[in-house]
N, C-alpha and C. Protein backbone atom coordinates (compact mmCIF):
# COMPACT_ATOMS: atom_id res chain seq x y z
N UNK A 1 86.75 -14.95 18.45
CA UNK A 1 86.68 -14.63 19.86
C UNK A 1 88.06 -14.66 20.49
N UNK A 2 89.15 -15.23 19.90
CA UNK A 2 90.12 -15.36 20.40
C UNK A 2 90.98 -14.53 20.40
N UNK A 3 90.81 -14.18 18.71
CA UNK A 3 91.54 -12.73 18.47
C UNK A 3 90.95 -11.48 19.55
N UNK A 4 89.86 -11.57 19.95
CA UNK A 4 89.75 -10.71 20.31
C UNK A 4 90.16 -10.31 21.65
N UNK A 5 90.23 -11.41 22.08
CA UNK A 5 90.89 -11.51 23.29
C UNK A 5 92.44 -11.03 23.87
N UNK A 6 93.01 -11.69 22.45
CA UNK A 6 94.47 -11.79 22.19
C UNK A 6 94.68 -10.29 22.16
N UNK A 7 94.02 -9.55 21.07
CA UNK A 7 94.42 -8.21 21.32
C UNK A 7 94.10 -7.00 22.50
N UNK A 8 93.06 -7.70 23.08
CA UNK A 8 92.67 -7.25 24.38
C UNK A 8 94.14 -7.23 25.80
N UNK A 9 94.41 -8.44 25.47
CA UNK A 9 95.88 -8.70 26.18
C UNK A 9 96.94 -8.28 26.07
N UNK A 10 97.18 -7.86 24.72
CA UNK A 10 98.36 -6.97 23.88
C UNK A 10 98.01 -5.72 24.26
N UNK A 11 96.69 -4.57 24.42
CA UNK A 11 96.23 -3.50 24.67
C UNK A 11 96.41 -3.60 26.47
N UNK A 12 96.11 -4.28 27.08
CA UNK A 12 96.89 -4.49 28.71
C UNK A 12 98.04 -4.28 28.97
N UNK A 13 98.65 -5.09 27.91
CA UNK A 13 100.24 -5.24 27.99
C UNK A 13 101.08 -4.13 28.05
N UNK A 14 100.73 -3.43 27.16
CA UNK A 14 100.95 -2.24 26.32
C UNK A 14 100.87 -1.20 27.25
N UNK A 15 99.68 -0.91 27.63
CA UNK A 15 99.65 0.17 28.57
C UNK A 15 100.02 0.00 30.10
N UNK A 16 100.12 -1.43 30.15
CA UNK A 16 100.86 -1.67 31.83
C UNK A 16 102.67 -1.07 31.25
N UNK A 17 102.79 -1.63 30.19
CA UNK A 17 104.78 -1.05 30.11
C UNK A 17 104.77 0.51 30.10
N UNK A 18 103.68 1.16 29.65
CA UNK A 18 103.25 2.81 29.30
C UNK A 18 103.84 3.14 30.62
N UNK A 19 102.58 2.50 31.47
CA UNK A 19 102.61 3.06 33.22
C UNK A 19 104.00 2.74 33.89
N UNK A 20 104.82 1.68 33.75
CA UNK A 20 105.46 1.57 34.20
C UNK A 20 106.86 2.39 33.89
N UNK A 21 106.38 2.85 32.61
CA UNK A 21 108.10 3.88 32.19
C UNK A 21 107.94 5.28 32.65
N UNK A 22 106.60 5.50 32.73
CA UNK A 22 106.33 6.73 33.31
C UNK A 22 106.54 6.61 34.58
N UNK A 23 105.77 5.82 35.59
CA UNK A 23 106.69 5.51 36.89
C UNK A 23 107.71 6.47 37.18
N UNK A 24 108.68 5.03 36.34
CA UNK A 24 110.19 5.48 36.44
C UNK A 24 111.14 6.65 36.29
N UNK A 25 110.61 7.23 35.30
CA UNK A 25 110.75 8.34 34.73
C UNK A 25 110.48 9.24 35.60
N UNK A 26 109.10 9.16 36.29
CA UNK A 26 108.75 10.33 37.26
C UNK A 26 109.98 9.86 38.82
N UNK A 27 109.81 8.95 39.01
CA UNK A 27 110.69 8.56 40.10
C UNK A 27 112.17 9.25 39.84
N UNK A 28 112.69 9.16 38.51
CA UNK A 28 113.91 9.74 38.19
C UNK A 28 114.06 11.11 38.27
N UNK A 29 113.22 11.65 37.67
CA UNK A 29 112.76 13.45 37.72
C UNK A 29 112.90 13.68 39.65
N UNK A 30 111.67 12.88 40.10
CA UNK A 30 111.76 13.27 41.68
C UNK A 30 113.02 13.34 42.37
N UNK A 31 113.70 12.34 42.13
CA UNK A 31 114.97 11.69 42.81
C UNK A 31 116.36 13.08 42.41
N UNK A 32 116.22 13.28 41.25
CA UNK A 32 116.91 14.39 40.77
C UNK A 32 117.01 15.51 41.30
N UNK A 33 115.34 15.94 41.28
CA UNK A 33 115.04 17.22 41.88
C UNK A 33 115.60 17.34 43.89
N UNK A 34 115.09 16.10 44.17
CA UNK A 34 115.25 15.97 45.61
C UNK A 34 117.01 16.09 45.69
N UNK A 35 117.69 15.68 44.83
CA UNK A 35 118.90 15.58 45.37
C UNK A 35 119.88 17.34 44.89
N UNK A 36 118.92 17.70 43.36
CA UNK A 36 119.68 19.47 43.33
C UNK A 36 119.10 20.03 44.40
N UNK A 37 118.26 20.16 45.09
CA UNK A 37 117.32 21.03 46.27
C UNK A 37 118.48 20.75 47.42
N UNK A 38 119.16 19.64 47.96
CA UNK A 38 119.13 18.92 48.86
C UNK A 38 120.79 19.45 48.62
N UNK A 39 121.64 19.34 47.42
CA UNK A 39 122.41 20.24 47.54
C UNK A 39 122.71 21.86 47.13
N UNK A 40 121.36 22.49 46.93
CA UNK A 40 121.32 23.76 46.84
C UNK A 40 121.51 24.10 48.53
N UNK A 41 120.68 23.66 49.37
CA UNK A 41 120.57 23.59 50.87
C UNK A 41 121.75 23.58 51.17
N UNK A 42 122.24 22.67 51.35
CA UNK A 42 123.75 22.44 51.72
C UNK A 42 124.86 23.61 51.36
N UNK A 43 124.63 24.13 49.50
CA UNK A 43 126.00 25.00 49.60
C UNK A 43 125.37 26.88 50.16
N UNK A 44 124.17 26.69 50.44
CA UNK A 44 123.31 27.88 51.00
C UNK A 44 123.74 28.39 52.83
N UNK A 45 123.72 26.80 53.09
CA UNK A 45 123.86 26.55 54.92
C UNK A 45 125.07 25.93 55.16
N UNK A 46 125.70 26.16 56.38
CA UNK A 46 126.80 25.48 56.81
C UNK A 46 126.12 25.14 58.37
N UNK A 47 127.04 23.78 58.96
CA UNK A 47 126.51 23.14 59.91
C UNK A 47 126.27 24.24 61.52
N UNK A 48 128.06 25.08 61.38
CA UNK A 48 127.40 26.53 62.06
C UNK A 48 126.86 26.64 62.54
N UNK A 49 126.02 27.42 61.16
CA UNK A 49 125.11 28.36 61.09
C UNK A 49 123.34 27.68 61.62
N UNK A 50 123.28 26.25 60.89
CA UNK A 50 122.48 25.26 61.72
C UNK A 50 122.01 25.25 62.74
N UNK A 51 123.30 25.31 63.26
CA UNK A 51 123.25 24.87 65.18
C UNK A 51 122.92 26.10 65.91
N UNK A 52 123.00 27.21 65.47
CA UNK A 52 122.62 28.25 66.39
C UNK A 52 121.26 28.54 66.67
């Protein structure tokens, strides 16, 4: 019963570090994307052209 437990906890474990690299990973992808967009914008627009 213990083992079974034990590996029940290891199978938790396991897939909580899964979720959490994917997270990150997606957070990294987002953060990336947000920042080429963010200077595609920028060399597209000048402050100018903005304001009018």
């Amino acid at each position: 019963m213990v083992s079974v437990e034990f590996k029940q906890e290891k199978h938790n474990a396991l897939i909580g570090i899964l979720m959490i690299v994917i997270a990150i990973l997606f957070l990294l992808y987002m953060g990336s994307s947000m920042v080429h967009s963010t200077k595609a914008f920028w060399e597209a627009n000048t402050i100018e052209r903005l304001l009018e």
